[in-house]
C-alpha atoms as a PDB file:
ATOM      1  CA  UNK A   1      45.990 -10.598  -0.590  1.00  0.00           C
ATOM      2  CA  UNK A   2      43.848  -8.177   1.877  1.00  0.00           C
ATOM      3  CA  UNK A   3      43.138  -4.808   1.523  1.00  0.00           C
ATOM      4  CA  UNK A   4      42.697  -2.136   3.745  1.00  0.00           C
ATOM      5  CA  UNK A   5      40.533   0.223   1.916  1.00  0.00           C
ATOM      6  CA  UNK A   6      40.508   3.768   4.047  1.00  0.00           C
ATOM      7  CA  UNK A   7      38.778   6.900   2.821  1.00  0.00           C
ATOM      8  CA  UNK A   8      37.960  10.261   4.190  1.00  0.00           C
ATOM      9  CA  UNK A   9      37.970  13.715   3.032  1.00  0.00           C
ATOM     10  CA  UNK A  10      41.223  16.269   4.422  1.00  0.00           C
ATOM     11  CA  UNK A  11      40.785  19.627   4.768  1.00  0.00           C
ATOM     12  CA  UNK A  12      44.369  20.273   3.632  1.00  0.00           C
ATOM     13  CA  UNK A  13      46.375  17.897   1.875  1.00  0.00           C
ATOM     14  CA  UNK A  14      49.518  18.929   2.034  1.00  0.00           C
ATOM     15  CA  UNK A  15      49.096  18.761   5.701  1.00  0.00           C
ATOM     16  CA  UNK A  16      47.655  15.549   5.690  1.00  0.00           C
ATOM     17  CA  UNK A  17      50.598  13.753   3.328  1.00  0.00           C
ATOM     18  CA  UNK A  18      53.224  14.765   5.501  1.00  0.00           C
ATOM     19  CA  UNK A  19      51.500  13.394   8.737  1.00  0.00           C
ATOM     20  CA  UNK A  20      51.171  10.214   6.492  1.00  0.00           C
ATOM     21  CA  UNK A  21      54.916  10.064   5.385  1.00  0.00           C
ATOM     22  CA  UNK A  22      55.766  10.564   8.883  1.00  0.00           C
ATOM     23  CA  UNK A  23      54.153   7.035   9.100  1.00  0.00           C
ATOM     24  CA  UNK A  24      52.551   7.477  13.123  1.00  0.00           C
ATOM     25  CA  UNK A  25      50.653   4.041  13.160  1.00  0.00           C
ATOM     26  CA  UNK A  26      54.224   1.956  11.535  1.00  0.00           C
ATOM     27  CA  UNK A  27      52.790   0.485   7.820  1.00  0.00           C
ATOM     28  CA  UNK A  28      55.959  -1.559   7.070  1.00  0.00           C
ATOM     29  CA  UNK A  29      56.253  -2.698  11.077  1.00  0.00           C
ATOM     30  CA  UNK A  30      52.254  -3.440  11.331  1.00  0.00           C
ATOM     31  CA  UNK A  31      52.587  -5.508   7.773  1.00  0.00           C
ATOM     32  CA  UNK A  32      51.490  -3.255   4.519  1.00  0.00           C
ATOM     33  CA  UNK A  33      53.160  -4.965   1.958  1.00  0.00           C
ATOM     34  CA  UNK A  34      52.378  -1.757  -0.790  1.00  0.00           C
ATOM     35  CA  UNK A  35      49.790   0.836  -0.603  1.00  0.00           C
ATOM     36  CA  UNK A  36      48.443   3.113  -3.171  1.00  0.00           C
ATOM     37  CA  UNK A  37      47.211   6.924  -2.012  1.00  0.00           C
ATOM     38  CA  UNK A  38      44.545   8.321  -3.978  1.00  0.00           C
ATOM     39  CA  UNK A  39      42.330  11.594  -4.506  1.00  0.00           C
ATOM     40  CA  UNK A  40      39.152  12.577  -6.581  1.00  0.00           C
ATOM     41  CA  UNK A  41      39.350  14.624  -9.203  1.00  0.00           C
ATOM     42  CA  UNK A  42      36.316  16.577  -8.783  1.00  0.00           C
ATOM     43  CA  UNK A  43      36.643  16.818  -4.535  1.00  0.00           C
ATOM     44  CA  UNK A  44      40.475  16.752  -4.155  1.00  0.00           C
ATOM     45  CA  UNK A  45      40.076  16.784  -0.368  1.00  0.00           C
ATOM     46  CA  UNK A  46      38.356  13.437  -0.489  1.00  0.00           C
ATOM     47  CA  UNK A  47      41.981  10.748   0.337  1.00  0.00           C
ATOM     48  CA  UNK A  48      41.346   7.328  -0.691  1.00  0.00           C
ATOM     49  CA  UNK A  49      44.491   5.391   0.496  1.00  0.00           C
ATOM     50  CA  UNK A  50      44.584   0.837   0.038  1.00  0.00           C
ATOM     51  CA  UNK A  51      46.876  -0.786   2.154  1.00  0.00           C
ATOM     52  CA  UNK A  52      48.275  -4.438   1.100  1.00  0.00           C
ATOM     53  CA  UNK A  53      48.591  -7.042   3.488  1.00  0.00           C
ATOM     54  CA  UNK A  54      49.534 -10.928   2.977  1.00  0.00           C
ATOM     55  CA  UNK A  55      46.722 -12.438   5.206  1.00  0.00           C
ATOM     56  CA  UNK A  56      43.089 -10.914   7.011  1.00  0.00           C
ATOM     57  CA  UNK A  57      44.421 -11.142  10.872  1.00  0.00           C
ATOM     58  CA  UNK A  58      47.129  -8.907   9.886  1.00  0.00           C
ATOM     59  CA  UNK A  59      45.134  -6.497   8.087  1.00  0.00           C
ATOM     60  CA  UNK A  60      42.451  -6.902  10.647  1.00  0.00           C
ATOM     61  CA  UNK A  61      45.242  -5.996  13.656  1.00  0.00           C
ATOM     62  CA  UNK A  62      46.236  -2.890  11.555  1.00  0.00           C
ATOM     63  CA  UNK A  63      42.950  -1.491  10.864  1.00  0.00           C
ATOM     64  CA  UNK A  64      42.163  -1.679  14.397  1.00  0.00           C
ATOM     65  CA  UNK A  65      45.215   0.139  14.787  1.00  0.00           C
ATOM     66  CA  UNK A  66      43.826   3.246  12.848  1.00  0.00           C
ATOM     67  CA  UNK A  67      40.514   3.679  14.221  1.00  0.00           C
ATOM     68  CA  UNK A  68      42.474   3.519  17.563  1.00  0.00           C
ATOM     69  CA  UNK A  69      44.796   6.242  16.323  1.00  0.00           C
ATOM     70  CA  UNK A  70      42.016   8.439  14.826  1.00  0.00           C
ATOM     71  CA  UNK A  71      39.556   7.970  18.196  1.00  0.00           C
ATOM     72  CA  UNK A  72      42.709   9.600  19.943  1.00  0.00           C
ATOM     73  CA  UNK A  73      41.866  12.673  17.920  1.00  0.00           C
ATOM     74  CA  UNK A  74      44.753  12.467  16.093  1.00  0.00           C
ATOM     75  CA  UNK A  75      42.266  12.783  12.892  1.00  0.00           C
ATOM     76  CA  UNK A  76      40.445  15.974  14.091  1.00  0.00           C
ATOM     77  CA  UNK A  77      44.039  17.208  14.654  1.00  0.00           C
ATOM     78  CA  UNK A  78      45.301  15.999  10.301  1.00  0.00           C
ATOM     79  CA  UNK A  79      41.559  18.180   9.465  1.00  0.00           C
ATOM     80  CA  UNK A  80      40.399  14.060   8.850  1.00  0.00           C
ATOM     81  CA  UNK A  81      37.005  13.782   9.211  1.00  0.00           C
ATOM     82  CA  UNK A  82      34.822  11.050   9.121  1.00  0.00           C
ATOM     83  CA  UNK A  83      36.967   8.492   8.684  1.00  0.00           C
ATOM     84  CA  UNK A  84      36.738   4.881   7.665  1.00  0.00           C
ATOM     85  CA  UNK A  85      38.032   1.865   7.057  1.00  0.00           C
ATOM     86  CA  UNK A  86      37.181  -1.427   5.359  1.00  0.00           C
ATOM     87  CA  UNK A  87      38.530  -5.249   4.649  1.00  0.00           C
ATOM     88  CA  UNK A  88      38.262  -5.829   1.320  1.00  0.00           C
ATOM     89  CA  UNK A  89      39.786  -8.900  -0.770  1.00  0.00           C
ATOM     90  CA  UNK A  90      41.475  -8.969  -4.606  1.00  0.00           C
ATOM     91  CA  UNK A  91      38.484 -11.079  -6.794  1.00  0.00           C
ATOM     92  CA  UNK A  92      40.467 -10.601  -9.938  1.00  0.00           C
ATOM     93  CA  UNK A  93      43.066  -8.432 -11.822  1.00  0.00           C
ATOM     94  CA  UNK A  94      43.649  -7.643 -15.207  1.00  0.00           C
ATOM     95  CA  UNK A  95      46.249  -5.852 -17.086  1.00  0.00           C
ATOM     96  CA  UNK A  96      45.230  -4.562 -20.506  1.00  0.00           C
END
């Protein structure tokens, strides 16, 4: 499995989410098997969002994908600033 690991803060979440449910860059189409949104406790603007993918060209095509989408300003427009994303893969998992 590949990860997609994106981060960035929002200025307004509730904004943000619904421009993310509306799904503009296709997850299930461009291959994210599950993804899992999450927000800091202290600094709830700052998103935190991993994507799944089965294999590292796919999740390489799809992060391309979103810093294509965000250099069309389509982040400044979501209050997304500084935006990033990284390839990251699972070393282990445990369930306690």
């Amino acid at each position: 499995m590949v990860i997609v690991r994106v981060a960035h803060p929002v200025t307004d979440f509730a904004t943000w989410k619904a421009a993310f449910d509306r799904d503009p860059v296709g997850r299930q189409r461009g291959g994210v098997r599950r993804y899992r949104i999450i927000r800091a406790i202290e600094t709830p603007g700052t998103v935190g969002i991993d994507l799944e993918f089965d294999d590292r060209p796919t999740a390489e095509r799809f992060r391309d994908g979103l810093v294509q989408l965000w250099a069309s300003g389509a982040a400044q427009a979501l209050g997304i600033s500084r935006p990033q994303a990284s390839l990251h893969e699972e070393a282990d998992t445990v369930e306690l």
